[in-house]
PDB file of N, CA and C in Angstrom:
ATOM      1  N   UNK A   1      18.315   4.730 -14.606  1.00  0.00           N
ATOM      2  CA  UNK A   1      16.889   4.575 -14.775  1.00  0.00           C
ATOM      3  C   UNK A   1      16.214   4.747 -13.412  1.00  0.00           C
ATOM      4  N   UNK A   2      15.157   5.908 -13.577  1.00  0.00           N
ATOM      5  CA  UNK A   2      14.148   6.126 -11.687  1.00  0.00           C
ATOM      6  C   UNK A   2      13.346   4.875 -12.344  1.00  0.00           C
ATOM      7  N   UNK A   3      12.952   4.070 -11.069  1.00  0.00           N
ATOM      8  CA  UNK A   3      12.081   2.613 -11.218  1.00  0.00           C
ATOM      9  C   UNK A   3      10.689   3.804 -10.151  1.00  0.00           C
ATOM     10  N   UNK A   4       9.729   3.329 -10.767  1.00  0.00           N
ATOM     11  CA  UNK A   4       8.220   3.149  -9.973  1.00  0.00           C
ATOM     12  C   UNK A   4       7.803   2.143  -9.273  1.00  0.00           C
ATOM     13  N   UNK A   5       6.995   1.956  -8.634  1.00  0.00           N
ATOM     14  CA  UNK A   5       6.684   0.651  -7.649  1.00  0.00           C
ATOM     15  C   UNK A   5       5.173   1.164  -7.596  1.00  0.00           C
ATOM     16  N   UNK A   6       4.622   0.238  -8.133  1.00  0.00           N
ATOM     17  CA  UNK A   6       2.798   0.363  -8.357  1.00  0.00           C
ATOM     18  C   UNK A   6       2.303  -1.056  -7.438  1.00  0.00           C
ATOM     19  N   UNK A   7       1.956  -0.709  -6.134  1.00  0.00           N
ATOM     20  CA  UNK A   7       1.765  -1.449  -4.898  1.00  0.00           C
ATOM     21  C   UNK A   7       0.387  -1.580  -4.910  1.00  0.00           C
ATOM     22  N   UNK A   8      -0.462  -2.787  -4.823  1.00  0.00           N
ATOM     23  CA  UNK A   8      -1.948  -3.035  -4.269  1.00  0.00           C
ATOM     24  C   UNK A   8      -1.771  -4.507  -2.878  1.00  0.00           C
ATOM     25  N   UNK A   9      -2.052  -3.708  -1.746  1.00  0.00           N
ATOM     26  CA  UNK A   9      -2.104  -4.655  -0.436  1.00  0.00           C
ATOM     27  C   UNK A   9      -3.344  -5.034  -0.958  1.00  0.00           C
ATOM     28  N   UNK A  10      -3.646  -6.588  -1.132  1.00  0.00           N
ATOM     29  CA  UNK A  10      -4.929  -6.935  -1.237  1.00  0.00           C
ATOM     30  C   UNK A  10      -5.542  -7.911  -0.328  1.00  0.00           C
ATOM     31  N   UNK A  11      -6.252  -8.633  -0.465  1.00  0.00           N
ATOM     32  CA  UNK A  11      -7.085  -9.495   0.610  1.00  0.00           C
ATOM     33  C   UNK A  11      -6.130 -10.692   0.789  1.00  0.00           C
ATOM     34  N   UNK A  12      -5.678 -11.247  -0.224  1.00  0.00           N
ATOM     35  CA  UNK A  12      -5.337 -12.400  -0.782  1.00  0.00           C
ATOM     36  C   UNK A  12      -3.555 -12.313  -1.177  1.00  0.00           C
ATOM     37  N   UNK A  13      -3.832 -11.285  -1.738  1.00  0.00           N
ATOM     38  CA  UNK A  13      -2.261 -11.418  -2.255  1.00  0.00           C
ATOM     39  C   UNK A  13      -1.389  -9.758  -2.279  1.00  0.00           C
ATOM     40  N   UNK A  14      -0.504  -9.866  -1.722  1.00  0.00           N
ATOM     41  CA  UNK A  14       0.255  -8.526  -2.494  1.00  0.00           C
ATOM     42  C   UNK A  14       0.458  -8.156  -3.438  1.00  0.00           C
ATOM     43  N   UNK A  15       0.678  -7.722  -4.383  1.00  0.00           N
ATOM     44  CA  UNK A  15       1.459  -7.399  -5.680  1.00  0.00           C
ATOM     45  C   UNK A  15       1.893  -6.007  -5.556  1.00  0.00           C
ATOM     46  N   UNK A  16       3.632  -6.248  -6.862  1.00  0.00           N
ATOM     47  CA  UNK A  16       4.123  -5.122  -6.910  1.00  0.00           C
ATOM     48  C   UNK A  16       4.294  -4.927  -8.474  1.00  0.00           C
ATOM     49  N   UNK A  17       3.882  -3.869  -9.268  1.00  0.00           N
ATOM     50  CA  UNK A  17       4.362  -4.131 -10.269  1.00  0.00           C
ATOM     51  C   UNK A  17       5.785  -2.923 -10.432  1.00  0.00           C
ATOM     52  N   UNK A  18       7.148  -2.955 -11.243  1.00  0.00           N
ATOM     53  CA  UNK A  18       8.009  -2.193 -11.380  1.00  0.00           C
ATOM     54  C   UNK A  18       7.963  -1.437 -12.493  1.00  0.00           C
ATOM     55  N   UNK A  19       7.909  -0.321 -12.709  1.00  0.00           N
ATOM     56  CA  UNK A  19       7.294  -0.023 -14.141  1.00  0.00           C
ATOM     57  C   UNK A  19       8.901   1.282 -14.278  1.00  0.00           C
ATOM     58  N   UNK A  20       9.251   1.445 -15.668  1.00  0.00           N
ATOM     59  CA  UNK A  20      10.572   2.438 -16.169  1.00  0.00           C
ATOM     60  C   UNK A  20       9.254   3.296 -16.751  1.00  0.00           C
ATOM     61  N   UNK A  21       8.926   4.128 -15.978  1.00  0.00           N
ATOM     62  CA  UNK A  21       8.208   5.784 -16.686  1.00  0.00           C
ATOM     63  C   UNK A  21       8.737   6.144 -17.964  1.00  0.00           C
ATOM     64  N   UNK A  22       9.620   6.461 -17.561  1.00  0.00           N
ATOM     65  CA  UNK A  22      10.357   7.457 -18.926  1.00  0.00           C
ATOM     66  C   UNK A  22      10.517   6.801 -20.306  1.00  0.00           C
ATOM     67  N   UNK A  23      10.807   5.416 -20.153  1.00  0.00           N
ATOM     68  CA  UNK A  23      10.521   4.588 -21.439  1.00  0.00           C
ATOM     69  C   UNK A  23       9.208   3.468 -21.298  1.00  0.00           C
ATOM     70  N   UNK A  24       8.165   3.562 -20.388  1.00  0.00           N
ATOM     71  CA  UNK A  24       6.989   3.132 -20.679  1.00  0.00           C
ATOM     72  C   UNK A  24       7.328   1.914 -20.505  1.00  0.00           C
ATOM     73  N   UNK A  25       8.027   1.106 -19.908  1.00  0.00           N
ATOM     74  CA  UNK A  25       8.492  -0.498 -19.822  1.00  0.00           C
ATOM     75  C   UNK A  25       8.033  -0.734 -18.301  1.00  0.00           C
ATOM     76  N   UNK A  26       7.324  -2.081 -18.582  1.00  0.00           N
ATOM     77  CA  UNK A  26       7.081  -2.987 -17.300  1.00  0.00           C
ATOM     78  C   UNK A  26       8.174  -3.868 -17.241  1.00  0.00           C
ATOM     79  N   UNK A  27       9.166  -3.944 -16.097  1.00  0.00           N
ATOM     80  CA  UNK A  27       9.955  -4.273 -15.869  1.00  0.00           C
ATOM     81  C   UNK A  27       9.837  -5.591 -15.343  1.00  0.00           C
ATOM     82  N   UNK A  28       8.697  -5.650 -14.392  1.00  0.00           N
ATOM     83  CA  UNK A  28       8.655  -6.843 -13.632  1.00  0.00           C
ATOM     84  C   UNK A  28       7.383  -6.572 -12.436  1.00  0.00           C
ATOM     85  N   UNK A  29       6.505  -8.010 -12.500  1.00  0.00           N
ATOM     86  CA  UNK A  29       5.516  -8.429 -11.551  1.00  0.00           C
ATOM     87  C   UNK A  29       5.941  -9.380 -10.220  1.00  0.00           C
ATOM     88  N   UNK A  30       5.621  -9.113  -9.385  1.00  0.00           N
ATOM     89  CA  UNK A  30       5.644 -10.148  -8.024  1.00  0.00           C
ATOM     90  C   UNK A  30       4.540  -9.939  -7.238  1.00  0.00           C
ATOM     91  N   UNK A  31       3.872 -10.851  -6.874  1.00  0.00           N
ATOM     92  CA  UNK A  31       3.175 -11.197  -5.720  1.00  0.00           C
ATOM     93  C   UNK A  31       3.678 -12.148  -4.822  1.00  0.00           C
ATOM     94  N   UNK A  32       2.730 -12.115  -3.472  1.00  0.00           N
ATOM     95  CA  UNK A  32       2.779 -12.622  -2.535  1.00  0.00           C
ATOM     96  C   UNK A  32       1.729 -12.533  -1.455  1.00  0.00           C
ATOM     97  N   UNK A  33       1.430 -13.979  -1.070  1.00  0.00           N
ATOM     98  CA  UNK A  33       0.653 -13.856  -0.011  1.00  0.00           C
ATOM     99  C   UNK A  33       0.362 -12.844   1.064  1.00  0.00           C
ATOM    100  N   UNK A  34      -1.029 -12.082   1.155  1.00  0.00           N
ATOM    101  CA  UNK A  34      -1.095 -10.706   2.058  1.00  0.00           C
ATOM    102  C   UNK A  34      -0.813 -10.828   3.236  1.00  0.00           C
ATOM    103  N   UNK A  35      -0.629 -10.077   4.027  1.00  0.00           N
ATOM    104  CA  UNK A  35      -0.424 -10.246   5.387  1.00  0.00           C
ATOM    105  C   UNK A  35      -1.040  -9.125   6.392  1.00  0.00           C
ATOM    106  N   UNK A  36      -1.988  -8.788   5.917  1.00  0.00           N
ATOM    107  CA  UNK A  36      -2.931  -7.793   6.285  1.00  0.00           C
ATOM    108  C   UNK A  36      -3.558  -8.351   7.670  1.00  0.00           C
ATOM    109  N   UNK A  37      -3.635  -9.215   8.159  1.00  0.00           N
ATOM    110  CA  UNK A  37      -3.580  -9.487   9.691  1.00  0.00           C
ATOM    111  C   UNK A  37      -2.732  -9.410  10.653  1.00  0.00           C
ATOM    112  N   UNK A  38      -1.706  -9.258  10.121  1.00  0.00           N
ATOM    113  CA  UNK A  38      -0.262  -9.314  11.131  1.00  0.00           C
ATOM    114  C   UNK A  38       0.618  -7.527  10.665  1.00  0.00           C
ATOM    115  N   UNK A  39       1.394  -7.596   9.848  1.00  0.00           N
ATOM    116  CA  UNK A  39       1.982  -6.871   9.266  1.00  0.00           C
ATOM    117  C   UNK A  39       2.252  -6.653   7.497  1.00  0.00           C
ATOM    118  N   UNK A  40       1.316  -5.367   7.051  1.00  0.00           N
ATOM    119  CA  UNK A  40       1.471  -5.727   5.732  1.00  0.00           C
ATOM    120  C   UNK A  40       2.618  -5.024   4.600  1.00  0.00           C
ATOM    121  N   UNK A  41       3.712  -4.991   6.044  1.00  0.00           N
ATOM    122  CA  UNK A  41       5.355  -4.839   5.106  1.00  0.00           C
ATOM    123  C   UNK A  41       5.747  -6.217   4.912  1.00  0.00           C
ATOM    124  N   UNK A  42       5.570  -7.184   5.756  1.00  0.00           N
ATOM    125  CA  UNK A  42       5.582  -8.541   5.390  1.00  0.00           C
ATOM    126  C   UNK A  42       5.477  -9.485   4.278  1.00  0.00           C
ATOM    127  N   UNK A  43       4.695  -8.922   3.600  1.00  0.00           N
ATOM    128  CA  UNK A  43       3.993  -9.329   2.074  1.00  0.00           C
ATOM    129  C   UNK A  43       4.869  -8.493   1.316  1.00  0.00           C
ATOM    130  N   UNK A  44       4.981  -7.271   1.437  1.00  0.00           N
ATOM    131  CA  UNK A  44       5.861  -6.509   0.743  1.00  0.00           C
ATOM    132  C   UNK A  44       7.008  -6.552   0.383  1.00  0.00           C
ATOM    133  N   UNK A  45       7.857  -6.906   1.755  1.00  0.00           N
ATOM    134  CA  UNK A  45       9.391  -7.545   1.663  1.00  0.00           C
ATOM    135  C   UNK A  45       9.419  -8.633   0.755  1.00  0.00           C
ATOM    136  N   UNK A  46       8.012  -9.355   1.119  1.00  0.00           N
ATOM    137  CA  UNK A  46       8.944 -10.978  -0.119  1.00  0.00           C
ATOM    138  C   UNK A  46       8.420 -10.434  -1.868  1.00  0.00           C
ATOM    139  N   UNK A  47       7.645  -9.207  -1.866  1.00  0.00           N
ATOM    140  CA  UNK A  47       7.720  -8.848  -3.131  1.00  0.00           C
ATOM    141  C   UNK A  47       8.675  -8.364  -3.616  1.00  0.00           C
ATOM    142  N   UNK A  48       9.556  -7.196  -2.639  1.00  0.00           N
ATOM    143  CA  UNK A  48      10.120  -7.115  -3.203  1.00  0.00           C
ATOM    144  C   UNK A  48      11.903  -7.787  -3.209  1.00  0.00           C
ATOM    145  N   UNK A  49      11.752  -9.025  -2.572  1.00  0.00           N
ATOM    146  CA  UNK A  49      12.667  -9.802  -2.461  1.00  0.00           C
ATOM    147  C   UNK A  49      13.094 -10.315  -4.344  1.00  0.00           C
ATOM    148  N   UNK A  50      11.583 -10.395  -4.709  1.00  0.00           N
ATOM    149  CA  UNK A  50      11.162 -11.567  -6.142  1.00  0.00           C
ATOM    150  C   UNK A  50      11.145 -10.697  -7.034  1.00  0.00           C
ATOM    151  N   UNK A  51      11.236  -9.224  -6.818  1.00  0.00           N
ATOM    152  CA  UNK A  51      11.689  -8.237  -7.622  1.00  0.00           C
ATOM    153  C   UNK A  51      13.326  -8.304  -7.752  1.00  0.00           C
ATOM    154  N   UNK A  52      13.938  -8.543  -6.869  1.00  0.00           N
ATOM    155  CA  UNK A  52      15.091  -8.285  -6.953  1.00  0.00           C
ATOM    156  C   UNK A  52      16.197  -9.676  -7.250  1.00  0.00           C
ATOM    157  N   UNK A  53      15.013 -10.312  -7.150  1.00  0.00           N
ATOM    158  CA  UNK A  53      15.594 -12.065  -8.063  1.00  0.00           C
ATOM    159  C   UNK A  53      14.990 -12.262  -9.474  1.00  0.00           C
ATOM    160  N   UNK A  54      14.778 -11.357  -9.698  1.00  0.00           N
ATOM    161  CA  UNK A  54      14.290 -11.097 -11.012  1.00  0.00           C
ATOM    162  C   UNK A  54      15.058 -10.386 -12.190  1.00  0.00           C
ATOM    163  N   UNK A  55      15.952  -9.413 -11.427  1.00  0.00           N
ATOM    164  CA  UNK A  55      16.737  -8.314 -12.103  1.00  0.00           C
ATOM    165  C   UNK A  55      16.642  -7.116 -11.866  1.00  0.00           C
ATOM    166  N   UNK A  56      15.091  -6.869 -11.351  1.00  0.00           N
ATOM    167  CA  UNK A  56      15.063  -5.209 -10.904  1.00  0.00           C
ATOM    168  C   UNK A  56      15.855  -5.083  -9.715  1.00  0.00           C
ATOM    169  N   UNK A  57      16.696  -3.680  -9.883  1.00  0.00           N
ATOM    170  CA  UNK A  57      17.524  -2.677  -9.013  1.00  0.00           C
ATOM    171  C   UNK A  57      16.279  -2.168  -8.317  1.00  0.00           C
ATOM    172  N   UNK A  58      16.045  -2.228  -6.885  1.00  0.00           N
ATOM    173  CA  UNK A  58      14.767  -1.631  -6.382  1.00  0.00           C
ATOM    174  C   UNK A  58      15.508  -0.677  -5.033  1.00  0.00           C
ATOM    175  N   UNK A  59      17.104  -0.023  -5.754  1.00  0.00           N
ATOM    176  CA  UNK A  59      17.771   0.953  -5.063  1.00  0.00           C
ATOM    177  C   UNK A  59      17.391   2.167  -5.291  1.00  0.00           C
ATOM    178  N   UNK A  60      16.697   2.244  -6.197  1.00  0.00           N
ATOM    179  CA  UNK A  60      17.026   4.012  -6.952  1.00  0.00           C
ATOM    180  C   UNK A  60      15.094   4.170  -7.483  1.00  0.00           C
ATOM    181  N   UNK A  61      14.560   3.809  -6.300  1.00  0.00           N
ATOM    182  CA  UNK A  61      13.226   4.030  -7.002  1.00  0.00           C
ATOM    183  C   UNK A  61      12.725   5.574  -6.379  1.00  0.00           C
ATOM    184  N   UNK A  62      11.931   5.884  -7.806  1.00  0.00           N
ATOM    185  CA  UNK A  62      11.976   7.928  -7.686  1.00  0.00           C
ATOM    186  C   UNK A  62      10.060   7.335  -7.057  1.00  0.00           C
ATOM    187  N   UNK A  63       9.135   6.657  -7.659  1.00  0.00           N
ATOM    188  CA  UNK A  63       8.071   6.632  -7.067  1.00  0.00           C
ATOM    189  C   UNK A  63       7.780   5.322  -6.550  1.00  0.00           C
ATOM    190  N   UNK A  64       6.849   5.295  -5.460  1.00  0.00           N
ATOM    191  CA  UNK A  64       5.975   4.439  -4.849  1.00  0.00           C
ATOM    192  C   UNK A  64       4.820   4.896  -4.215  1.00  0.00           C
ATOM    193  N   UNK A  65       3.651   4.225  -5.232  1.00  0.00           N
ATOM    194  CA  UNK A  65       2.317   4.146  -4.885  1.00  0.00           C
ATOM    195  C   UNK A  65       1.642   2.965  -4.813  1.00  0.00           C
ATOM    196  N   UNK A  66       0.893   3.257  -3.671  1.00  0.00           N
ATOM    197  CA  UNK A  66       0.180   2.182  -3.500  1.00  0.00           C
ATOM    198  C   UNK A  66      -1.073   2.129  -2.993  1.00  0.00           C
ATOM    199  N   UNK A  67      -2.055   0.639  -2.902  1.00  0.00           N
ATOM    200  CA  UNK A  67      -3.556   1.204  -2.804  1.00  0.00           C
ATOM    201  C   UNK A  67      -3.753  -0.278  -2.235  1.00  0.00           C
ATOM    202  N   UNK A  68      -4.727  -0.129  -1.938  1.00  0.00           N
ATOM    203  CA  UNK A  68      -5.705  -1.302  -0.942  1.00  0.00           C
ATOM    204  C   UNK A  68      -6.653  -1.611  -2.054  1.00  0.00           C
ATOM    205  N   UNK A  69      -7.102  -3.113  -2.324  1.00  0.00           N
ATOM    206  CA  UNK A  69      -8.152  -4.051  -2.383  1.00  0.00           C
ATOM    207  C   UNK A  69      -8.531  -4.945  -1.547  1.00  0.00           C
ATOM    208  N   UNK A  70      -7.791  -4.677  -0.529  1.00  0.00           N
ATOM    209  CA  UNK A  70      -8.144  -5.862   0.707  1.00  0.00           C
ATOM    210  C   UNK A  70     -10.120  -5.229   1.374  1.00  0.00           C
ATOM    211  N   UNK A  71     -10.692  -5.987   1.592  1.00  0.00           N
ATOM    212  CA  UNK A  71     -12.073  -5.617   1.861  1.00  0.00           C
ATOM    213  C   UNK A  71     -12.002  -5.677   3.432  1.00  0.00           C
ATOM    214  N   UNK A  72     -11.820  -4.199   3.722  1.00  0.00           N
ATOM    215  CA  UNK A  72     -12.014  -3.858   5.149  1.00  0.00           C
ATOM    216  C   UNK A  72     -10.580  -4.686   6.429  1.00  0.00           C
ATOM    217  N   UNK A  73      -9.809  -5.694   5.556  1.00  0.00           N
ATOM    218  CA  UNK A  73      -8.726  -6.207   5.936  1.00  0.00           C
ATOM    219  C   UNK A  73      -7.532  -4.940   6.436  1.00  0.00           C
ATOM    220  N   UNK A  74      -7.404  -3.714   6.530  1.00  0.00           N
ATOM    221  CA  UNK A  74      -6.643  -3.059   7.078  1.00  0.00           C
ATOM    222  C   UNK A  74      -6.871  -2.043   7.898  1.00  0.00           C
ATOM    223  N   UNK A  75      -6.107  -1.398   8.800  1.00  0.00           N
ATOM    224  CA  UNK A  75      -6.744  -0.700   9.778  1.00  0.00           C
ATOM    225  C   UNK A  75      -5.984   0.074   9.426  1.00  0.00           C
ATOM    226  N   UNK A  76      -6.278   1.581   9.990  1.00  0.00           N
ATOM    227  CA  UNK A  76      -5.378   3.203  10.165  1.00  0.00           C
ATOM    228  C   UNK A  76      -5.990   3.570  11.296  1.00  0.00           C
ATOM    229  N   UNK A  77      -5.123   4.741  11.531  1.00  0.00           N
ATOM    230  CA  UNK A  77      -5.027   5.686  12.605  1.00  0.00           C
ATOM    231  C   UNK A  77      -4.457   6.681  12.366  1.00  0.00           C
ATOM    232  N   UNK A  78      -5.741   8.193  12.687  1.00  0.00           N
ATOM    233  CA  UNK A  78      -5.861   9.409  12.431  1.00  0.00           C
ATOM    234  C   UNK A  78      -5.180  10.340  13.650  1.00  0.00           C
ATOM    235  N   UNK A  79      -4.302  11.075  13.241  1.00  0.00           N
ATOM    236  CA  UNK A  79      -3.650  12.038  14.381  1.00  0.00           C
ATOM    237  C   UNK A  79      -3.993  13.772  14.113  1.00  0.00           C
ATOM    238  N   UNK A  80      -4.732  14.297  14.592  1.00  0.00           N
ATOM    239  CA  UNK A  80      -4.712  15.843  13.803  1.00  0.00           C
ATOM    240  C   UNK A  80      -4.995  16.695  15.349  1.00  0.00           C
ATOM    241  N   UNK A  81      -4.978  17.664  15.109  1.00  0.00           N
ATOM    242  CA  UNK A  81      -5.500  19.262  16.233  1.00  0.00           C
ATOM    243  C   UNK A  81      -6.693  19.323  16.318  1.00  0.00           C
ATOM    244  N   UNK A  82      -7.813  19.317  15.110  1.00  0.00           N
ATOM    245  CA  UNK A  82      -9.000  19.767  15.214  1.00  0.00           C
ATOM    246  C   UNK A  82      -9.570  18.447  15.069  1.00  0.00           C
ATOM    247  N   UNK A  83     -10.466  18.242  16.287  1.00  0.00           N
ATOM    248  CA  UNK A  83     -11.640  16.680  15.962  1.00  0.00           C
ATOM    249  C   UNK A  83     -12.425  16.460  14.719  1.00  0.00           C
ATOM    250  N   UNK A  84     -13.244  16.989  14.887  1.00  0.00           N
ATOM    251  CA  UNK A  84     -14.023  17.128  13.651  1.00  0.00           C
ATOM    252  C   UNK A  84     -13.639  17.358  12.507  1.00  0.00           C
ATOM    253  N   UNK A  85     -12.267  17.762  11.882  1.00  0.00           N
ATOM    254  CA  UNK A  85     -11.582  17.877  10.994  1.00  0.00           C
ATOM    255  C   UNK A  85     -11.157  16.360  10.970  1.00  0.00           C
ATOM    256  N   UNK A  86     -10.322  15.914  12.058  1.00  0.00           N
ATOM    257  CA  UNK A  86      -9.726  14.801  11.785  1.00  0.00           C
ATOM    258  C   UNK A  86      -9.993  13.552  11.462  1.00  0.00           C
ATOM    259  N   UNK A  87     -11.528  13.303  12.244  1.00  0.00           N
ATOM    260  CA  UNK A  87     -12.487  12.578  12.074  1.00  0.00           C
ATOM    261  C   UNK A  87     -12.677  12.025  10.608  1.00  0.00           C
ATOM    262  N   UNK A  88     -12.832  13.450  10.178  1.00  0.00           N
ATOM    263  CA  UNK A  88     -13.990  13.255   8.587  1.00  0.00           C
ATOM    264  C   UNK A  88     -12.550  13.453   7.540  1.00  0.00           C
ATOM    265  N   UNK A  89     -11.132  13.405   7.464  1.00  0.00           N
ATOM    266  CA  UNK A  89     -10.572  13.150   6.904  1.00  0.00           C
ATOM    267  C   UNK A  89      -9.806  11.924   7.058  1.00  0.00           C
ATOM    268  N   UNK A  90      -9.672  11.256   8.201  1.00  0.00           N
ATOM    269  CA  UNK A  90      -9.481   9.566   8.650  1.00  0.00           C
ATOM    270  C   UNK A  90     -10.826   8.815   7.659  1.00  0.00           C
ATOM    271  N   UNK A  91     -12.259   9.667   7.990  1.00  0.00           N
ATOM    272  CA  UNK A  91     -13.201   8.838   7.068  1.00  0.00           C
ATOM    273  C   UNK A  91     -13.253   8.781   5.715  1.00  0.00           C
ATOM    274  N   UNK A  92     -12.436  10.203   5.255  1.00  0.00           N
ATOM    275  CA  UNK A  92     -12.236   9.741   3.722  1.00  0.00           C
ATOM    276  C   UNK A  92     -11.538   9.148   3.273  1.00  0.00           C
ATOM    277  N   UNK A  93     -10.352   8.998   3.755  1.00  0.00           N
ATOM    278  CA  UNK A  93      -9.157   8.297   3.742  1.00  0.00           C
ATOM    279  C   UNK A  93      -9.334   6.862   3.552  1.00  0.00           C
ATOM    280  N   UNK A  94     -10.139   6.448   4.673  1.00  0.00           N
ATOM    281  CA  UNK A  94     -10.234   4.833   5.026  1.00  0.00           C
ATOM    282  C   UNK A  94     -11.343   4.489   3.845  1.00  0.00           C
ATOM    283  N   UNK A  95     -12.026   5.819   3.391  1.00  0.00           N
ATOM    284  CA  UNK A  95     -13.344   5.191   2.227  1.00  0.00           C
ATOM    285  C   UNK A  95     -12.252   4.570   0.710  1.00  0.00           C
ATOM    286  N   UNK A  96     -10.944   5.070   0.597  1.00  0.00           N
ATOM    287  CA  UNK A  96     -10.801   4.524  -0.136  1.00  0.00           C
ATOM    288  C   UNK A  96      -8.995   3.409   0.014  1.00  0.00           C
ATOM    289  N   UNK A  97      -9.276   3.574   0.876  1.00  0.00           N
ATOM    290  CA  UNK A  97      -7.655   2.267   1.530  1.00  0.00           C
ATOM    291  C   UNK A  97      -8.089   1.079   2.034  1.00  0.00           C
ATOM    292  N   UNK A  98      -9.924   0.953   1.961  1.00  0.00           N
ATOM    293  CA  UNK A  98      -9.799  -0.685   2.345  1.00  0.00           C
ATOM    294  C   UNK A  98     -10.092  -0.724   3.911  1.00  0.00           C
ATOM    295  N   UNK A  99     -10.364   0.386   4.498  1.00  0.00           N
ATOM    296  CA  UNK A  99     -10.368   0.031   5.872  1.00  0.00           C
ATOM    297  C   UNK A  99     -11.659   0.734   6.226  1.00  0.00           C
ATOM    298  N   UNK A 100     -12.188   0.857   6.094  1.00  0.00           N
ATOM    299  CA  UNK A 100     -13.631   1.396   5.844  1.00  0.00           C
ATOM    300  C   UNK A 100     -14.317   0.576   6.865  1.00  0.00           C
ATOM    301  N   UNK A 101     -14.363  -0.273   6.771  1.00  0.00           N
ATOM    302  CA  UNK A 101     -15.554  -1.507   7.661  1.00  0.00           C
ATOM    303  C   UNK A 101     -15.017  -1.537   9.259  1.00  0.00           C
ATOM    304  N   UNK A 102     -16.518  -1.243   9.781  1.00  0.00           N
ATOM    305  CA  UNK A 102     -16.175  -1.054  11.365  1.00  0.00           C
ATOM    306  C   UNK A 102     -15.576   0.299  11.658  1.00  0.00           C
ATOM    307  N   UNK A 103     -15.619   1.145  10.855  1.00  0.00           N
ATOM    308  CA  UNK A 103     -15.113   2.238  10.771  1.00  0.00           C
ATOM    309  C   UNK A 103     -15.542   3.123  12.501  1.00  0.00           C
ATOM    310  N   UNK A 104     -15.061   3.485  13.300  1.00  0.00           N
ATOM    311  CA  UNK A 104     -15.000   3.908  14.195  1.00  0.00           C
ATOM    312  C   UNK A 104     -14.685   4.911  14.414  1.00  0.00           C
ATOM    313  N   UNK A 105     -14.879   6.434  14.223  1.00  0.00           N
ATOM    314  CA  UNK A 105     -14.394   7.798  14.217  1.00  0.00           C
ATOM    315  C   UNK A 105     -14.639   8.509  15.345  1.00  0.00           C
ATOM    316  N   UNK A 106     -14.054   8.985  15.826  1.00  0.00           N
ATOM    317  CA  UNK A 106     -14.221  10.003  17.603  1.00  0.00           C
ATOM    318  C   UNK A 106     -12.433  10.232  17.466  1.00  0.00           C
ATOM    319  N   UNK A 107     -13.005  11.394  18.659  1.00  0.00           N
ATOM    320  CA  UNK A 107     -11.937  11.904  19.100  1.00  0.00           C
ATOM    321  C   UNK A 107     -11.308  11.825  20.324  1.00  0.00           C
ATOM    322  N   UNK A 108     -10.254  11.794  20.622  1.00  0.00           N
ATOM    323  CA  UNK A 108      -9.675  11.734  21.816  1.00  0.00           C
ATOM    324  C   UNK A 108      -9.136  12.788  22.221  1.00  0.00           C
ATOM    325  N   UNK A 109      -9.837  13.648  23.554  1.00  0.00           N
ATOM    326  CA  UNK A 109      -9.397  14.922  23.958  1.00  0.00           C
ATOM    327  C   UNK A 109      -8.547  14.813  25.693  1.00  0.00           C
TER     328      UNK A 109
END
């Protein structure tokens, strides 16, 4: 069985849900306290610690997606060739991952 991993870093809490595609089964939910100030693999690991004390195999996973509800709680950083390209695709990016606020775009030449 390929397992999915449907990830939201949020303000408050992590969650992971494990979902079997091919037969449409939710396998298993975990959360955990976010950690979007420090490191937010942190939150992740103990999800998927509680995934894997649960019964899910989280060896053989074919997808992982994931998305931000944290409000402005996460930061990125844009690397590209062209400024103005890179700029305004860091800004779309961050319009929808949660990191939007304080948004700061320039280039470094």
């Amino acid at each position: 069985m390929k397992l999915s991993l449907l990830i939201d870093f949020g303000s408050t809490y992590t969650k992971v849900v494990a979902i079997d595609l091919a037969n449409e089964d939710v396998l298993a939910i975990a959360q955990a306290p976010s950690t979007v100030e420090t490191d937010i693999t942190i939150g992740l690991e103990q999800c998927l610690k509680r995934l894997r004390k649960s019964g899910v195999d989280d060896t053989d996973v074919e997808y992982k997606m994931a998305c931000s509800s944290a409000a402005g709680g996460l930061r990125m950083v844009a690397v590209g060739l062209v400024p103005q390209l890179t700029v305004e695709a860091a800004r779309q990016a961050a319009l929808g991952a949660g990191a939007s606020k304080g948004f700061r775009g320039g280039a470094v030449q």
